[in-house]
C-alpha atoms as a PDB file:
ATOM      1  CA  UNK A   1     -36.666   3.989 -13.298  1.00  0.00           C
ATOM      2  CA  UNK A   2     -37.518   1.760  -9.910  1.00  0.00           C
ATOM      3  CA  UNK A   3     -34.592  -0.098  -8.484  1.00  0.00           C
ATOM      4  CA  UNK A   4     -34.563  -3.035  -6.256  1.00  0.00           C
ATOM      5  CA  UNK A   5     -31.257  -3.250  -4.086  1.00  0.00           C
ATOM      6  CA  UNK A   6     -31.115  -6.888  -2.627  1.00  0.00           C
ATOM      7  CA  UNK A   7     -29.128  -6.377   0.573  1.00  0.00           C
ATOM      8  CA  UNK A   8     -29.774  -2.578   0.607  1.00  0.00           C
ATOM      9  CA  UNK A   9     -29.520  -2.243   4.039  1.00  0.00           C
ATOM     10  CA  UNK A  10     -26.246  -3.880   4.399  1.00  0.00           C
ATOM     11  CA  UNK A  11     -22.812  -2.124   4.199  1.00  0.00           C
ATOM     12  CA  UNK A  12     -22.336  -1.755   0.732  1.00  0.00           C
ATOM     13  CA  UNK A  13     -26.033  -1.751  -0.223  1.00  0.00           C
ATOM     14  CA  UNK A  14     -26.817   1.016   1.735  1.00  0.00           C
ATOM     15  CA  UNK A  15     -24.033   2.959   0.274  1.00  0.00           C
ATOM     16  CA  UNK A  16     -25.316   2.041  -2.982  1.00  0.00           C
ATOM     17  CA  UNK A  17     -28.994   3.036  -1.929  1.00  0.00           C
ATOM     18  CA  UNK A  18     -27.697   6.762  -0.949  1.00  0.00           C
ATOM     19  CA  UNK A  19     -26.303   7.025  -4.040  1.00  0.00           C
ATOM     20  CA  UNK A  20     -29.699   6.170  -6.134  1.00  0.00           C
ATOM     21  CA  UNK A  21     -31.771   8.427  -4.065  1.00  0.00           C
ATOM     22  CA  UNK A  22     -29.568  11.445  -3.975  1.00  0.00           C
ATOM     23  CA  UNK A  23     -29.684  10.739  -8.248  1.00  0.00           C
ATOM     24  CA  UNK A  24     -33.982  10.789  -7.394  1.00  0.00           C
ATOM     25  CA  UNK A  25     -33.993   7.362  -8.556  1.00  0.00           C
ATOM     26  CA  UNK A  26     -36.984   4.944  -7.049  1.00  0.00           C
ATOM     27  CA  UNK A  27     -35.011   2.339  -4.617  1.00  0.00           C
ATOM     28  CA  UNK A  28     -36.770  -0.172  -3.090  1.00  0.00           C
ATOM     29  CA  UNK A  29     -34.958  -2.437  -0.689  1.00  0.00           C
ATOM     30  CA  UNK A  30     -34.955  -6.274  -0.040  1.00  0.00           C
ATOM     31  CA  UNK A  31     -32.504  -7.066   3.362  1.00  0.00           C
ATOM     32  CA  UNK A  32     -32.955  -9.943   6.003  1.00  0.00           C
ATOM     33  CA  UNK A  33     -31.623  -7.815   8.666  1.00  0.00           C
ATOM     34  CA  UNK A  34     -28.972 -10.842   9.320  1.00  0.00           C
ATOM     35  CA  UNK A  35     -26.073  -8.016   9.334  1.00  0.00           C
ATOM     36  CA  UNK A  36     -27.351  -5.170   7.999  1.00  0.00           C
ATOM     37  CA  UNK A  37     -29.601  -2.248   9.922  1.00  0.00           C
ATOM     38  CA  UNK A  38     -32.766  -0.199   8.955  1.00  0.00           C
ATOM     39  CA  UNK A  39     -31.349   2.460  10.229  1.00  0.00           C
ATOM     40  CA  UNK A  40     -28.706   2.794   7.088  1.00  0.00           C
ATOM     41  CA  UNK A  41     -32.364   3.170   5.011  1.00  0.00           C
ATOM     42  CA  UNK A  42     -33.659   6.487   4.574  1.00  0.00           C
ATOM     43  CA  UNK A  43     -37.535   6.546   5.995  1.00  0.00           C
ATOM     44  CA  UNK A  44     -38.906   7.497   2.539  1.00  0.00           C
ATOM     45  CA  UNK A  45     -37.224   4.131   0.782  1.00  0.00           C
ATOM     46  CA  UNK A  46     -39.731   1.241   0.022  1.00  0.00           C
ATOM     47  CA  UNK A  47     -37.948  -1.374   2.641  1.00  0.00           C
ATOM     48  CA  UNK A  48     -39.009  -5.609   2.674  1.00  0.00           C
ATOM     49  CA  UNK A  49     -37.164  -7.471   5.448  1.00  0.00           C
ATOM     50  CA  UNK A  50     -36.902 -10.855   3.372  1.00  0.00           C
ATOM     51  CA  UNK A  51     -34.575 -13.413   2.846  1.00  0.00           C
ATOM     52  CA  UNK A  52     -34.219 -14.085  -0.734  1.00  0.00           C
ATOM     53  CA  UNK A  53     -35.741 -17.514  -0.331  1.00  0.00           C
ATOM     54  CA  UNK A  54     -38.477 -16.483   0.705  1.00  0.00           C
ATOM     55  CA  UNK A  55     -41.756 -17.339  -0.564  1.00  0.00           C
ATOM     56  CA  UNK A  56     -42.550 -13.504  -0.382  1.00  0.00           C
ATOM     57  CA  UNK A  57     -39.631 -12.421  -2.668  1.00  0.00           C
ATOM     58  CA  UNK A  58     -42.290 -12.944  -5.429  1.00  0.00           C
ATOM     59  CA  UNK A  59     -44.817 -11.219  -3.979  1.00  0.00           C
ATOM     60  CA  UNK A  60     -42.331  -7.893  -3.568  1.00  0.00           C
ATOM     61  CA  UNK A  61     -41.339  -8.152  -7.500  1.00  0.00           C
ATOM     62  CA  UNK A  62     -45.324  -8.377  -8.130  1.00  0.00           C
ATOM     63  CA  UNK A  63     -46.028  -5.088  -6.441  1.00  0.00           C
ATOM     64  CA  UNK A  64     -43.218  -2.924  -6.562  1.00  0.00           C
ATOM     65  CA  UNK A  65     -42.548  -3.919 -10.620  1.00  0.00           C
ATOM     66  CA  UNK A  66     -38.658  -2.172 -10.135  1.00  0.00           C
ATOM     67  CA  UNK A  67     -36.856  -2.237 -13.667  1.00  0.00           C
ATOM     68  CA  UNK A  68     -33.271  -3.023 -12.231  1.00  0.00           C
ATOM     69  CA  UNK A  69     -32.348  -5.525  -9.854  1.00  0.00           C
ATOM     70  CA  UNK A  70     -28.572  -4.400  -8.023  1.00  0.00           C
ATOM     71  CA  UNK A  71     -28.033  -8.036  -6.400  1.00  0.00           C
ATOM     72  CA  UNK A  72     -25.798  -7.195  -2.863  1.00  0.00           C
ATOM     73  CA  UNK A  73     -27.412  -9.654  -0.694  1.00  0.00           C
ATOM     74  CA  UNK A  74     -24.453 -12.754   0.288  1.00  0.00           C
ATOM     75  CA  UNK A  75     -22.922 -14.484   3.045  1.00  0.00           C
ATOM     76  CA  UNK A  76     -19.423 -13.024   3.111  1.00  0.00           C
ATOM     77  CA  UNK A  77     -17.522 -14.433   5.215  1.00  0.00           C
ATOM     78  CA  UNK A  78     -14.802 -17.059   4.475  1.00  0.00           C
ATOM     79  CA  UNK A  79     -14.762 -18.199   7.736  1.00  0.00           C
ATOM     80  CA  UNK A  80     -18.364 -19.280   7.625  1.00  0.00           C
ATOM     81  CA  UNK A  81     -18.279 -20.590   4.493  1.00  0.00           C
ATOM     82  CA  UNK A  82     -15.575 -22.540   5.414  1.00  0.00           C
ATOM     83  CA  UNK A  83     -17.113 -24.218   8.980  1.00  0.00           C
ATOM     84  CA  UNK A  84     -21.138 -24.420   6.834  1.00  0.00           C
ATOM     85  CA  UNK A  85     -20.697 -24.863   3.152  1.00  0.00           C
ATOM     86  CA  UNK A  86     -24.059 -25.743   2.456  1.00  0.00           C
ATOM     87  CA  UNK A  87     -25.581 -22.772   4.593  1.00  0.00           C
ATOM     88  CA  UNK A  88     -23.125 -20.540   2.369  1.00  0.00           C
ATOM     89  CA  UNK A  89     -24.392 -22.240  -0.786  1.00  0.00           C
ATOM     90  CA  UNK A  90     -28.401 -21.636  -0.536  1.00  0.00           C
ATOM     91  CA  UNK A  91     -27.515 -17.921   0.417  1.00  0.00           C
ATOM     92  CA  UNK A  92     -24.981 -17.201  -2.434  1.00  0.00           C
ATOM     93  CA  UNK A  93     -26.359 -19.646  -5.116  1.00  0.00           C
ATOM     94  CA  UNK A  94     -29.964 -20.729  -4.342  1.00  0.00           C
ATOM     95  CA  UNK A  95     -30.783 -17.521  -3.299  1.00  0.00           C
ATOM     96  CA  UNK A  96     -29.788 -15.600  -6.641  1.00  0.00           C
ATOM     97  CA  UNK A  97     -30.899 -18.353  -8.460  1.00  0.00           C
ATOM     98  CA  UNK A  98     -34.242 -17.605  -7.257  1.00  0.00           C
ATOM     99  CA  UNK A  99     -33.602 -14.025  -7.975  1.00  0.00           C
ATOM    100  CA  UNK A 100     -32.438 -14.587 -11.359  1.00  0.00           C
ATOM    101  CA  UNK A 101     -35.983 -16.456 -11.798  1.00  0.00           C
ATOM    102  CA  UNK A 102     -37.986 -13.486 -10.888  1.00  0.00           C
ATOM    103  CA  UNK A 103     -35.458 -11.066 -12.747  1.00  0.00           C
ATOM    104  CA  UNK A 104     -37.005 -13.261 -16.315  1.00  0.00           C
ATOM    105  CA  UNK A 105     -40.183 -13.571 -14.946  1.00  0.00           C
ATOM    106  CA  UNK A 106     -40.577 -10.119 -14.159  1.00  0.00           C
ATOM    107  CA  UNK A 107     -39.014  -8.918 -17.327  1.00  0.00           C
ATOM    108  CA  UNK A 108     -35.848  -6.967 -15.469  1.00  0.00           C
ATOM    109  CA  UNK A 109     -34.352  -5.276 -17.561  1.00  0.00           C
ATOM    110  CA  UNK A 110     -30.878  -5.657 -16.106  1.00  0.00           C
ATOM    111  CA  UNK A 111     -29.051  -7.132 -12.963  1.00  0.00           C
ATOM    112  CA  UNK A 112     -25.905  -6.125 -11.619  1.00  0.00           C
ATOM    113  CA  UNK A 113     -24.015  -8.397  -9.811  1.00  0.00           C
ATOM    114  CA  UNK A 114     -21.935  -8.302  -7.011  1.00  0.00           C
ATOM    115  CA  UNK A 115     -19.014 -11.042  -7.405  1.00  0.00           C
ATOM    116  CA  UNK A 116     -15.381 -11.040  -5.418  1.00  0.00           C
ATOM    117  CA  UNK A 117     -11.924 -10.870  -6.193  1.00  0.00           C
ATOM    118  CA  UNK A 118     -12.148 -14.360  -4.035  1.00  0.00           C
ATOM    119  CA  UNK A 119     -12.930 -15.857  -7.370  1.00  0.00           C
ATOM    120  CA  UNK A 120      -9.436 -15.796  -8.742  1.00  0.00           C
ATOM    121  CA  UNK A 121      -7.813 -17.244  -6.153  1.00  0.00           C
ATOM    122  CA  UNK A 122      -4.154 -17.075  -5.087  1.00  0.00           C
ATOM    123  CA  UNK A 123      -3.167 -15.658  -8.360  1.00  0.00           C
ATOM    124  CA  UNK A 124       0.342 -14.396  -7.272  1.00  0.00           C
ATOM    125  CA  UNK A 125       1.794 -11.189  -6.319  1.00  0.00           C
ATOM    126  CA  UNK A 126       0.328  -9.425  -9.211  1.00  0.00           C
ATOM    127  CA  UNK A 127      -2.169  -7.243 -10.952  1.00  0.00           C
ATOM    128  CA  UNK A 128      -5.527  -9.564 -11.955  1.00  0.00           C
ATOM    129  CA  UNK A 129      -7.122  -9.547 -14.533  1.00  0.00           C
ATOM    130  CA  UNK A 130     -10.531 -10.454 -15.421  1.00  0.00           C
ATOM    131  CA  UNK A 131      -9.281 -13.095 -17.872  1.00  0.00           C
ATOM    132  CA  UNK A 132      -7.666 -14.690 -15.019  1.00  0.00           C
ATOM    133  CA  UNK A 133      -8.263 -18.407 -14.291  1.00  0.00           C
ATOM    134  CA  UNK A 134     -11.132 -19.448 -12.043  1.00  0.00           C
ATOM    135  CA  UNK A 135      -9.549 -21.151  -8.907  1.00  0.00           C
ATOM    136  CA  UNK A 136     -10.929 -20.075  -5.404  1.00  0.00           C
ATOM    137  CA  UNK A 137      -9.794 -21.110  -2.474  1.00  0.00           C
ATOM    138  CA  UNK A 138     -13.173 -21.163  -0.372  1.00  0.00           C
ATOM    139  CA  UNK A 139     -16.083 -22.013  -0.359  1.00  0.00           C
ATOM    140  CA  UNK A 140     -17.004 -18.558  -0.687  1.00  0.00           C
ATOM    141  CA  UNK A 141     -15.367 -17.737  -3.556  1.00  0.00           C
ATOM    142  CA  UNK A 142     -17.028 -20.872  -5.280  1.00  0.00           C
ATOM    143  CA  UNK A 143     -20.449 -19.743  -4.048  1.00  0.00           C
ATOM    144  CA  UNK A 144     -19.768 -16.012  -5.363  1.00  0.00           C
ATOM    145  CA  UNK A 145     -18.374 -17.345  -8.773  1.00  0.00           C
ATOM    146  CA  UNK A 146     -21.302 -20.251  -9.595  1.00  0.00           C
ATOM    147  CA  UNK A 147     -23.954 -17.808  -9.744  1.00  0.00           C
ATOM    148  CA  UNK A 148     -21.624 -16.196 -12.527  1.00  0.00           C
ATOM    149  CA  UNK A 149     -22.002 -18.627 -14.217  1.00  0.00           C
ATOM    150  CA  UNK A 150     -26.058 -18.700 -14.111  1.00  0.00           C
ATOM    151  CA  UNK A 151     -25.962 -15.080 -14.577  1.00  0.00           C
ATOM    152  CA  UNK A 152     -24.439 -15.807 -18.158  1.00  0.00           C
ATOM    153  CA  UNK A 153     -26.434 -18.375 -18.694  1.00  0.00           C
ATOM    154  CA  UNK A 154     -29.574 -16.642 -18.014  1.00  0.00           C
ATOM    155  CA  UNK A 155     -28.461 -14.239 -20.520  1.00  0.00           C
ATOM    156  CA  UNK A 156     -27.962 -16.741 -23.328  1.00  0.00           C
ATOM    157  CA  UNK A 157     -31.699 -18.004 -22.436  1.00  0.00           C
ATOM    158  CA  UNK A 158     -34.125 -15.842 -21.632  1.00  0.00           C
ATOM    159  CA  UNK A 159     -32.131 -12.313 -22.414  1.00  0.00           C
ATOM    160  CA  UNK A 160     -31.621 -10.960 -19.327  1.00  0.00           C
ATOM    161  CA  UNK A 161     -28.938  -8.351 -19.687  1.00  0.00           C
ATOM    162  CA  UNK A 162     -26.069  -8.016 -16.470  1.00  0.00           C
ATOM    163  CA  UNK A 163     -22.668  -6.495 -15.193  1.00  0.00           C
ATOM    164  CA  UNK A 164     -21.056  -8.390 -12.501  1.00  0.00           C
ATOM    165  CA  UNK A 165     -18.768  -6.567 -10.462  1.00  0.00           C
ATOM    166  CA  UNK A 166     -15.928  -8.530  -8.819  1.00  0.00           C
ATOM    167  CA  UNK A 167     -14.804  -6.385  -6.054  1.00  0.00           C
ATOM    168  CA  UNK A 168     -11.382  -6.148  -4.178  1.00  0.00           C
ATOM    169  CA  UNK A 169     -11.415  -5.448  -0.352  1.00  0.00           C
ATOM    170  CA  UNK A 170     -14.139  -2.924   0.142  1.00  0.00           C
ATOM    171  CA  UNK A 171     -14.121  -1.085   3.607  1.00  0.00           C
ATOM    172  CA  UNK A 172     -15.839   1.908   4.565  1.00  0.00           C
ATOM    173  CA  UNK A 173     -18.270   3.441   7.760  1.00  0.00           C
ATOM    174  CA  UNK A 174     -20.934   0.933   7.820  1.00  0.00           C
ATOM    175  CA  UNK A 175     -18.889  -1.689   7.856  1.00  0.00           C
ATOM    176  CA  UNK A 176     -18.860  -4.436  10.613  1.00  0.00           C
ATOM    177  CA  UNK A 177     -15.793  -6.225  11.861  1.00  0.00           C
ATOM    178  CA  UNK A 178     -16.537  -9.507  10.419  1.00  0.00           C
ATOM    179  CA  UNK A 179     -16.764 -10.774   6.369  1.00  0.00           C
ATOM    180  CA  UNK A 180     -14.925 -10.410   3.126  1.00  0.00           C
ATOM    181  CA  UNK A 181     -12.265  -7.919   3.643  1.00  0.00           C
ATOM    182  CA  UNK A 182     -13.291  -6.672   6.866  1.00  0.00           C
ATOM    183  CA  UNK A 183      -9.699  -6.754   8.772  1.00  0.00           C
ATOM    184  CA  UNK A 184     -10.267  -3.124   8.223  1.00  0.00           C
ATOM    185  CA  UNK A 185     -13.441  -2.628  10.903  1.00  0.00           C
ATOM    186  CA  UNK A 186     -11.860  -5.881  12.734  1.00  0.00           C
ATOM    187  CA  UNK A 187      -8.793  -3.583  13.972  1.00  0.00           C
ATOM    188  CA  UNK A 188     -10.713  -0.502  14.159  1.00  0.00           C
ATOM    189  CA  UNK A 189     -12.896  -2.564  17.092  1.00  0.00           C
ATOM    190  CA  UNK A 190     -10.271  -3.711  18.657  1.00  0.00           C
ATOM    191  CA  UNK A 191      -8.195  -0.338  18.627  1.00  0.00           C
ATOM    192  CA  UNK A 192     -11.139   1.217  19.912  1.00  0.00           C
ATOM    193  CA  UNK A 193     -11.974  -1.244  22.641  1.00  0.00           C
ATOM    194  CA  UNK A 194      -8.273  -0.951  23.292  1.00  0.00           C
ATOM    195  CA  UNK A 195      -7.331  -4.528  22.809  1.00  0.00           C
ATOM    196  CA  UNK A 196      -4.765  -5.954  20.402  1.00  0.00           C
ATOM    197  CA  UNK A 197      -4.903  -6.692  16.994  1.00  0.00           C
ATOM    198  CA  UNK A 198      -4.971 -10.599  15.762  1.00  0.00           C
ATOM    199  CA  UNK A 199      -2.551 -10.693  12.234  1.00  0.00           C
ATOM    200  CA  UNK A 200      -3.619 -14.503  10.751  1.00  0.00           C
ATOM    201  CA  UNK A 201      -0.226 -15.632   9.290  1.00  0.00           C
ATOM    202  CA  UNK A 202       2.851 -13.310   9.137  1.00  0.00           C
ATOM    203  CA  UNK A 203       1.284 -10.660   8.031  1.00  0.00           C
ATOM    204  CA  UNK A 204       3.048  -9.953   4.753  1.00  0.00           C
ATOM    205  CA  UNK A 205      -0.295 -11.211   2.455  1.00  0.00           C
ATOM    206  CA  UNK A 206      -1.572  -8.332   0.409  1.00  0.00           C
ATOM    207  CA  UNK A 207      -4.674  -7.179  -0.444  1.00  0.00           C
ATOM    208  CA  UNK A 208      -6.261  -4.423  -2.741  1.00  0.00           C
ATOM    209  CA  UNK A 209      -8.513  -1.786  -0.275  1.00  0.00           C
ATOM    210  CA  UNK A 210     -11.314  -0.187  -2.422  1.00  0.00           C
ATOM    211  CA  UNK A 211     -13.508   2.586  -0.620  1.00  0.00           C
ATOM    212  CA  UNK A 212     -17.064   1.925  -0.378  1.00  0.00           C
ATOM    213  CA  UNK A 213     -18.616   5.364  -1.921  1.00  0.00           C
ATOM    214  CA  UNK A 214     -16.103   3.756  -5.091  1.00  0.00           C
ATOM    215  CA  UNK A 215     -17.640   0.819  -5.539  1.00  0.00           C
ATOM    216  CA  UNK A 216     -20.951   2.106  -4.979  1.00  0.00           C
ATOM    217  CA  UNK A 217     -20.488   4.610  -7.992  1.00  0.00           C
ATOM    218  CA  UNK A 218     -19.578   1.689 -10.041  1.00  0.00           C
ATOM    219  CA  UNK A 219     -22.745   0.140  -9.372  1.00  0.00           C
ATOM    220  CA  UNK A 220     -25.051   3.012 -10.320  1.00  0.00           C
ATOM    221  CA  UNK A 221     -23.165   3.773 -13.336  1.00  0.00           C
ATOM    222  CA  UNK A 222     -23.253   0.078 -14.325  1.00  0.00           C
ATOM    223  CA  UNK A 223     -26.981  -0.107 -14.496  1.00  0.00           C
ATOM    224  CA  UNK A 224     -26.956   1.842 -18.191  1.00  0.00           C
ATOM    225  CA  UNK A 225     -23.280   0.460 -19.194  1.00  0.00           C
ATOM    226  CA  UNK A 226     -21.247  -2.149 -19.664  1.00  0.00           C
ATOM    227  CA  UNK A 227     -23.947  -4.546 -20.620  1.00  0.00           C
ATOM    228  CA  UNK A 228     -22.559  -8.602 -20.260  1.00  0.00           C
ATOM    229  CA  UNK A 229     -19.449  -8.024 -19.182  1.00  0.00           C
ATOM    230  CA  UNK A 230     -16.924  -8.784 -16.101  1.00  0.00           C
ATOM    231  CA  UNK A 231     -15.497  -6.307 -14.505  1.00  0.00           C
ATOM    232  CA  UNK A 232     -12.748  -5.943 -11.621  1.00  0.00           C
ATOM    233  CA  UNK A 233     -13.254  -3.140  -8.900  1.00  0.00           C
ATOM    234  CA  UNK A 234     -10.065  -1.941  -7.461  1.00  0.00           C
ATOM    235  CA  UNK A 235      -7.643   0.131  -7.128  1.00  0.00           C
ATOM    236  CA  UNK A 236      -4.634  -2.102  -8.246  1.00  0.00           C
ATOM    237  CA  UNK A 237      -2.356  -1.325  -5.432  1.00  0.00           C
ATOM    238  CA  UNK A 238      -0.869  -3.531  -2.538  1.00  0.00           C
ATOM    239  CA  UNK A 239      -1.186  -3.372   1.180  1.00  0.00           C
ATOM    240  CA  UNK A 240       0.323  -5.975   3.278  1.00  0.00           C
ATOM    241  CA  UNK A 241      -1.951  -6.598   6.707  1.00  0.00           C
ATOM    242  CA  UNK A 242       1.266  -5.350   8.485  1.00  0.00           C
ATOM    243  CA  UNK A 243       1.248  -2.098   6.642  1.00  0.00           C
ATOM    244  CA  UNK A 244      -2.318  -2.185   7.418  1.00  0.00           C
ATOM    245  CA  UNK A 245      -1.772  -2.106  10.659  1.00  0.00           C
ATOM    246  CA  UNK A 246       0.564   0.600  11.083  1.00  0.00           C
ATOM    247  CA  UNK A 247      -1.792   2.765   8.977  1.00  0.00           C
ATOM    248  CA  UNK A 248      -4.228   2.085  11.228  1.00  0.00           C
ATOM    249  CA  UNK A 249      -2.037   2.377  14.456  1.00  0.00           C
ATOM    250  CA  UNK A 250      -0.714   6.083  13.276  1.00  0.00           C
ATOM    251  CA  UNK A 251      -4.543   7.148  12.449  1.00  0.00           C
ATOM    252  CA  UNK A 252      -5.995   5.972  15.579  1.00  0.00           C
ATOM    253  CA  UNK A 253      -2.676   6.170  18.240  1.00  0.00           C
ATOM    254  CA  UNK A 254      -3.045   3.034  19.371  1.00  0.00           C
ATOM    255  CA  UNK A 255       0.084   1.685  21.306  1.00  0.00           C
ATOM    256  CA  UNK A 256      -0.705  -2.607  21.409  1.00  0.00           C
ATOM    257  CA  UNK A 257       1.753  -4.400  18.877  1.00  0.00           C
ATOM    258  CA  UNK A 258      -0.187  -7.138  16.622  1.00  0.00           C
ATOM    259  CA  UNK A 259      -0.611 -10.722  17.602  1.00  0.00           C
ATOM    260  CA  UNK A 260       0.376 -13.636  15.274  1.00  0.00           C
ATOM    261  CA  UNK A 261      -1.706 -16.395  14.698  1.00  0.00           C
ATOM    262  CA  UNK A 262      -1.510 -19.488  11.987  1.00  0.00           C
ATOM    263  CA  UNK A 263      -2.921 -18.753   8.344  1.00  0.00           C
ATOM    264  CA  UNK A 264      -6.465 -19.814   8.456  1.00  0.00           C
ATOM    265  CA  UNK A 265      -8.353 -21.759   5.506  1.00  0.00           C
ATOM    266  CA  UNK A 266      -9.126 -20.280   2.574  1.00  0.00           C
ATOM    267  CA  UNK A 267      -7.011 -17.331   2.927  1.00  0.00           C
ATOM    268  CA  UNK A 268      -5.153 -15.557   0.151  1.00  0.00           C
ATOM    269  CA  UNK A 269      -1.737 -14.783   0.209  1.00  0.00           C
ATOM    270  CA  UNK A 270      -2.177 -12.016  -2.598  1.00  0.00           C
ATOM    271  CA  UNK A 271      -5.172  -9.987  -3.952  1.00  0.00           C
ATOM    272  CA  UNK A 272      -5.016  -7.172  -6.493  1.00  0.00           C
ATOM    273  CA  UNK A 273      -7.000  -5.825  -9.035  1.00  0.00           C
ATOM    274  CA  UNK A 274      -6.930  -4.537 -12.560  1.00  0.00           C
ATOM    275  CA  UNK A 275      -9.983  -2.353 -13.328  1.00  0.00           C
ATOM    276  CA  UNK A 276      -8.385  -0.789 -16.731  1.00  0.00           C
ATOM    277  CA  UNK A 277     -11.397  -2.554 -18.075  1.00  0.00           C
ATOM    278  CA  UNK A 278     -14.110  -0.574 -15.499  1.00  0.00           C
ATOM    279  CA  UNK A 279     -12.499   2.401 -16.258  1.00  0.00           C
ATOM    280  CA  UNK A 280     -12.830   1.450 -20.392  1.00  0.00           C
ATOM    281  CA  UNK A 281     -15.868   0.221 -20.273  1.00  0.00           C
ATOM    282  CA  UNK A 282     -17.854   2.287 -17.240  1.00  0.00           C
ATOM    283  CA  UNK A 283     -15.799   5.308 -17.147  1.00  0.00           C
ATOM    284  CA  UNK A 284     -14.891   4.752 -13.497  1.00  0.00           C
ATOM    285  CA  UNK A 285     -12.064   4.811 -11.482  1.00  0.00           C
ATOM    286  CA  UNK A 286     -11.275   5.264  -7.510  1.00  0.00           C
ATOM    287  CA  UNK A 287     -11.395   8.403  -6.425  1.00  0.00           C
ATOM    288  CA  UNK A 288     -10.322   7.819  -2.949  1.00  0.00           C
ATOM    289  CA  UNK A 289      -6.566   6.616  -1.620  1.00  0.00           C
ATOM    290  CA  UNK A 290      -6.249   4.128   1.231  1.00  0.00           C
ATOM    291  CA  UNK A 291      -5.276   7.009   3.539  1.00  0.00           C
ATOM    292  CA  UNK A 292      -8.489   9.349   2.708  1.00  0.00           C
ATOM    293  CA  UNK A 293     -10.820   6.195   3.059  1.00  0.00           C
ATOM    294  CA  UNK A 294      -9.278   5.637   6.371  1.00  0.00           C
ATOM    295  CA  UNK A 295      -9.689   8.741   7.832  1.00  0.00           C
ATOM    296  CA  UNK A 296     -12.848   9.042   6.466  1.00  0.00           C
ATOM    297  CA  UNK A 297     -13.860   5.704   8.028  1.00  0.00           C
ATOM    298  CA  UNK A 298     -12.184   6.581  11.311  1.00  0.00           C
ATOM    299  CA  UNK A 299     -14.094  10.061  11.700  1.00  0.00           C
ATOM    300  CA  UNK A 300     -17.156   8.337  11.201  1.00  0.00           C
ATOM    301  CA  UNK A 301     -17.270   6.406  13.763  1.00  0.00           C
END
């Protein structure tokens, strides 16, 4: 088995890429280098810096001939997507497009996707489901959700089997203060630097935290289940930013109270996850709490 990480030396794709080579599994790795670092690749892994619309993506399927495609290259932040829709577009949706082309030409013999719990929406203060309706917010979540939608419909044509993964907030060591659920990194900085934390709106919007070394389990194991389907990966429980904050403040001893700013655009005011169906269909589950993932994060850096 030969695996092709896009993104692989990113935050979550290089989690993902310790996991395949501790299992002795071939990795090769396709990153830009645009936020991730070689440095989270281990020396021995087959590494391309490439964007994925590239004219040399082709030329890495053609000689490396990997079996499984894990898809973790994106532009994730909201903000971005926001202020340059069309920049966030031909990263999110051209780019996997383009992918998806060499995944059928190639003769892949799965992808798995990595999709966002920014798909949903502001859903309400409770548990989401993956039947949920389709409403985001941002731009983002739009540009994570359409290439769904060619995912599926690259199935129904050509064959090409998938699991798309909609994540919660993932955080972790790796992680840098910017992007999709990274308020987590954001006030590390900032308590580390000794400056005080920015709360956009009052503070009471929740979100579901999943660990990093989680989610990348749920990858692996997803490249020989759940074939076609959806799944949510979370750990179903709510943290306000405020209570995010104290966590944070008690684990690190900072002393700064939080600053208050206005709600920005394309924020959520709730975010949580039902992965019953992960745990059904994958066998997985979290194994870490948000205070173990914290401290873990915190000694790491």
């Amino acid at each position: 088995m030969k695996v092709l990480v896009t993104g692989g030396a990113g935050f979550i794709g290089s989690h993902i890429v310790d996991n395949l080579v501790n299992e002795g599994i071939e990795t090769v790795v396709v990153d830009n280098l645009s936020s991730g670092h070689r440095s989270f690749i281990p020396e021995d892994v087959s590494f391309y810096q490439a964007d994925l619309n590239d004219d040399s993506l082709e030329d890495i399927f053609k000689k490396e001939r990997p079996n499984y495609v894990i898809h973790q290259a994106a532009q994730v932040d909201v903000a971005t997507s926001m202020e340059d829709p069309t920049g966030d577009a031909r990263t999110n949706i051209l780019g996997t497009i383009r992918l998806l082309q060499l995944c059928r030409d190639y003769g892949i013999k799965k992808i798995v996707y990595a999709s966002s719990c920014a798909v949903y929406g502001d859903a309400g203060d409770c548990s989401i489901k993956e039947g949920f309706s389709i409403n985001p917010l941002s731009y983002y979540g739009m540009s994570k959700y359409t290439p769904e939608v060619y995912i599926r419909l690259f199935h129904n044509q050509c064959g090409l089997p998938f699991t798309i993964l909609r994540y919660a907030n993932v955080y972790g060591p790796r992680q840098t203060p910017k992007g999709e659920g990274g308020v987590i990194s954001i006030f590390l900085e900032k308590m580390r630097n000794d400056e005080p934390v920015t709360i956009y709106g009052d503070g009471r919007q929740t979100r579901d935290f999943v660990y990093v070394k989680d989610v990348a389990n749920a990858n692996v194991m997803a490249l020989q289940k759940a074939n076609n389907e959806i799944l949510n990966i979370g750990n179903d429980t709510k943290t306000s930013i405020n209570e995010l904050f104290h966590h944070l403040q008690t684990l690190h001893g900072s002393t700064h109270s939080p600053q208050y700013k206005p709600s920005r655009a394309g924020d959520i005011m709730y975010s949580r996850l039902d992965s019953t169906k992960a745990l059904n269909r994958l066998g997985w589950t979290p194994t870490h709490t948000l205070e173990e993932g914290l401290i873990e994060t915190i000694n790491t850096h």
